[in-house]
Protein backbone atom coordinates (compact mmCIF):
# COMPACT_ATOMS: atom_id res chain seq x y z
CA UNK A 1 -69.44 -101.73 175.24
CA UNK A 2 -71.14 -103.06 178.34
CA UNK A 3 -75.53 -102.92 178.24
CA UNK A 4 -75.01 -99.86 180.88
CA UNK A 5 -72.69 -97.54 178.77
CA UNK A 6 -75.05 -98.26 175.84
CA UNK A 7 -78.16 -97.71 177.60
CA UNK A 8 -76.78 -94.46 178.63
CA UNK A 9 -75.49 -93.08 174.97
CA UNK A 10 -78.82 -94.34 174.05
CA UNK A 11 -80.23 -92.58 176.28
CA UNK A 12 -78.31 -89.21 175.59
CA UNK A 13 -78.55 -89.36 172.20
CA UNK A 14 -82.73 -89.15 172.24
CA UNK A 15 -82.25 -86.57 174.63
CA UNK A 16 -79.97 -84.28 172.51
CA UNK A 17 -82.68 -84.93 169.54
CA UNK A 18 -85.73 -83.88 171.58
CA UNK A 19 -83.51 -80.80 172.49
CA UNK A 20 -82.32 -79.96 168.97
CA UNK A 21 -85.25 -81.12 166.97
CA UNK A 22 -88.32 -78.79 168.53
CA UNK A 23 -85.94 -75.53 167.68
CA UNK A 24 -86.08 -76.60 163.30
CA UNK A 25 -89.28 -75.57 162.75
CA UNK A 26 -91.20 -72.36 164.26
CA UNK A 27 -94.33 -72.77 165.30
CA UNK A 28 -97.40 -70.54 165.99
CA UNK A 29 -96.37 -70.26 170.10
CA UNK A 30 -92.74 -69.43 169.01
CA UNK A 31 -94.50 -66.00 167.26
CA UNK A 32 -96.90 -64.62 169.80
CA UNK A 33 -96.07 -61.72 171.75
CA UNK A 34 -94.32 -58.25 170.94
CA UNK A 35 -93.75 -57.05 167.56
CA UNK A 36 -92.11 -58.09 164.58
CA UNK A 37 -90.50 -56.07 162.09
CA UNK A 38 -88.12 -56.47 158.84
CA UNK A 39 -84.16 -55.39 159.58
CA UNK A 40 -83.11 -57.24 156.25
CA UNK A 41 -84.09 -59.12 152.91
CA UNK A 42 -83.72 -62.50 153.70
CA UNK A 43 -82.77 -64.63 150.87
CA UNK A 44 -81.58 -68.30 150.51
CA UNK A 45 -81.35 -68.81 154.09
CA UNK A 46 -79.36 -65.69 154.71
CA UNK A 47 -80.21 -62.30 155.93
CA UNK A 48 -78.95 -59.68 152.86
CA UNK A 49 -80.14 -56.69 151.61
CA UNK A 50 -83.22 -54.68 151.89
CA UNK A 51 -86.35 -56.38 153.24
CA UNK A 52 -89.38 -56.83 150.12
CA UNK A 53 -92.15 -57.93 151.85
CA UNK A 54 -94.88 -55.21 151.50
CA UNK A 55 -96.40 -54.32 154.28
CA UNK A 56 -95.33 -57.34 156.48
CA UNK A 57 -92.16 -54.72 157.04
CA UNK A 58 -93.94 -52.52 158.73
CA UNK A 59 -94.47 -54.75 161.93
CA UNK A 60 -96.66 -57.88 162.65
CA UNK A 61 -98.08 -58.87 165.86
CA UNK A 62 -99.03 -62.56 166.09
CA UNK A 63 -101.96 -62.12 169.18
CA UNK A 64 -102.73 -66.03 169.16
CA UNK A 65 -102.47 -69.29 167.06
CA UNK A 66 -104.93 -67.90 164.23
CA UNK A 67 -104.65 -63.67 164.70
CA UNK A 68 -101.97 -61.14 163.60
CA UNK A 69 -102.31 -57.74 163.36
CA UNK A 70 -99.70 -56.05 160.45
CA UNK A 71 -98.34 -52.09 160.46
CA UNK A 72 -97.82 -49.73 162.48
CA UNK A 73 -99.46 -48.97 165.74
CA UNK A 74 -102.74 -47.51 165.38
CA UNK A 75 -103.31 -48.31 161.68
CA UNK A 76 -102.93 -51.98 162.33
CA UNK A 77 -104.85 -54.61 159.63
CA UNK A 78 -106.15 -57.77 161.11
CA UNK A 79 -105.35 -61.30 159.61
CA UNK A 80 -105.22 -64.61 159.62
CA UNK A 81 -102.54 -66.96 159.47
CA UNK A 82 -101.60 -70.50 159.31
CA UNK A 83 -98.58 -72.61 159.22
CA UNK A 84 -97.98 -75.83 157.04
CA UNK A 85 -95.80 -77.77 156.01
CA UNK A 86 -95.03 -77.99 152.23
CA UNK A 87 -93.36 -78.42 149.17
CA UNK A 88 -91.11 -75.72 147.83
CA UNK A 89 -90.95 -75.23 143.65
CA UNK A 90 -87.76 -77.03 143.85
CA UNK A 91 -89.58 -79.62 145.21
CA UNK A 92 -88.10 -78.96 149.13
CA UNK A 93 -89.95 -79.92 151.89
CA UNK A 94 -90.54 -76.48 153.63
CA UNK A 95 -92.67 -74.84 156.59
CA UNK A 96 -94.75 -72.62 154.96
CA UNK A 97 -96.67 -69.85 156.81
CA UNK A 98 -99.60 -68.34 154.74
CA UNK A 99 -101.59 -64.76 155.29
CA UNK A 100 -105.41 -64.26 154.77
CA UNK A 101 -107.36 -60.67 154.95
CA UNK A 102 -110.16 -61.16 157.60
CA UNK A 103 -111.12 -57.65 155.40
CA UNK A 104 -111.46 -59.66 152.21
CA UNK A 105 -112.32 -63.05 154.10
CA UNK A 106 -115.55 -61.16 155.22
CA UNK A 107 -116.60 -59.82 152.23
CA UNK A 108 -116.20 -63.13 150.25
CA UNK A 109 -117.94 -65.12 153.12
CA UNK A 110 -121.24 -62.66 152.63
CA UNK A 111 -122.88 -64.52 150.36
CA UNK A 112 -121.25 -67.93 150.64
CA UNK A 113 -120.48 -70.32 152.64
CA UNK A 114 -116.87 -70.92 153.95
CA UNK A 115 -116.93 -74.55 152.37
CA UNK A 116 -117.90 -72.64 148.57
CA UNK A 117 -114.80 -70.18 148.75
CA UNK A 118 -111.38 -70.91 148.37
CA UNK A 119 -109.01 -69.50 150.56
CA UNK A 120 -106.95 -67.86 147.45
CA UNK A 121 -109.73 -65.39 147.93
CA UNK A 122 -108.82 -64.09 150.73
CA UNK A 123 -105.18 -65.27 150.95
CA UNK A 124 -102.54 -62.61 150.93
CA UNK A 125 -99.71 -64.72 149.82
CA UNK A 126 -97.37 -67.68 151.15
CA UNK A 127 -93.87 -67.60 152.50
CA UNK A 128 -91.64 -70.21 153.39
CA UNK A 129 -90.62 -69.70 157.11
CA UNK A 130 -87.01 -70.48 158.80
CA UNK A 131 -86.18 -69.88 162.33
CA UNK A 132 -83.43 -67.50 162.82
CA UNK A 133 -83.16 -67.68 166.31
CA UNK A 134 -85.26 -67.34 169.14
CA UNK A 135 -86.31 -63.55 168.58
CA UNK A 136 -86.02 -63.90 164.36
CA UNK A 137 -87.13 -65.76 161.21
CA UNK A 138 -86.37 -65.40 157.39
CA UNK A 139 -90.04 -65.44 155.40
CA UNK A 140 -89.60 -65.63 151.24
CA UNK A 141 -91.85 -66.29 148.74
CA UNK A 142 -89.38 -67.90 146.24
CA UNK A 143 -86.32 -69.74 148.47
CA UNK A 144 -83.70 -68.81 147.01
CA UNK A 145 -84.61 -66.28 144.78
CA UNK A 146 -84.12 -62.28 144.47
CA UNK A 147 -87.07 -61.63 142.91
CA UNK A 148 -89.63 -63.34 145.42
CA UNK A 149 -91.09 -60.87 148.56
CA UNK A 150 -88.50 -61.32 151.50
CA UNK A 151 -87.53 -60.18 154.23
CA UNK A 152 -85.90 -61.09 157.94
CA UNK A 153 -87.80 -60.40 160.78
CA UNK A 154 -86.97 -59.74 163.78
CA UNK A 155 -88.57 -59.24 167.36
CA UNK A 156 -88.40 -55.95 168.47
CA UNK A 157 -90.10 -55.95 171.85
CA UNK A 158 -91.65 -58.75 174.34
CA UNK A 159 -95.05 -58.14 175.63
């Protein structure tokens, strides 16, 4: 193979992994805007059954990198989120997206600083995080297991 043709499948083959590898892990920009709400269960990578994810179900709306706002319009709940990566407790790496009560957060941060409480004070619980798609991701607290919260979300409307 001549230095031109392998210059150029060089050349194609970091572009097709700049364009494939951004879309494997959802970020914080690829939530914001319009609402999200459970269609399914989502369990083992696959969307099945009835969604289990409390009151997630009932809609989120990711406002910005660090706000969400979860239920139903007008009797919305503010939190907090962040996205890690992690290990699963099969010992999977994992992207990991965790929920904290700015409700709870508040009331623990009263009388201490933020440095002297733990955020498993205020946390309201982890789920590992796949894309499903542009408009949809599968969120479970146990991958690959039924009895973990779950659920398949998917974006309902753009604002």
């Amino acid at each position: 193979m001549s230095k031109y043709r392998k210059k150029i499948v060089n050349g194609l083959t970091i572009c097709m992994l700049v364009l494939i590898l951004p879309g494997c892990n959802i970020t914080e920009n690829d939530l914001i805007g319009g609402t999200w709400v459970a269609t399914s269960g989502y369990i083992d990578g696959e969307a099945t059954g009835e969604p289990d994810c409390g009151q997630f179900a009932l809609g989120m709306r990711f406002v910005d990198e660090e706000t969400l706002y979860v239920g139903e319009p007008g009797e919305e709940e503010e939190f907090e989120y962040e996205i890690r990566d992690g290990i699963d407790y099969y010992g999977e790496e994992r992207r990991f997206i965790e929920f904290f009560n700015v409700n709870r957060k508040e009331e623990a941060l009263k009388e201490k600083s933020e440095d002297e409480v733990p955020k498993g004070m205020y946390s309201f619980g982890s789920f590992a995080i796949e894309r499903g798609g542009k408009d949809a991701f599968g969120m479970e607290t146990r991958p690959g297991k039924s009895e973990g919260k779950h659920c398949y979300m998917e974006r309902q409307d753009s604002e």
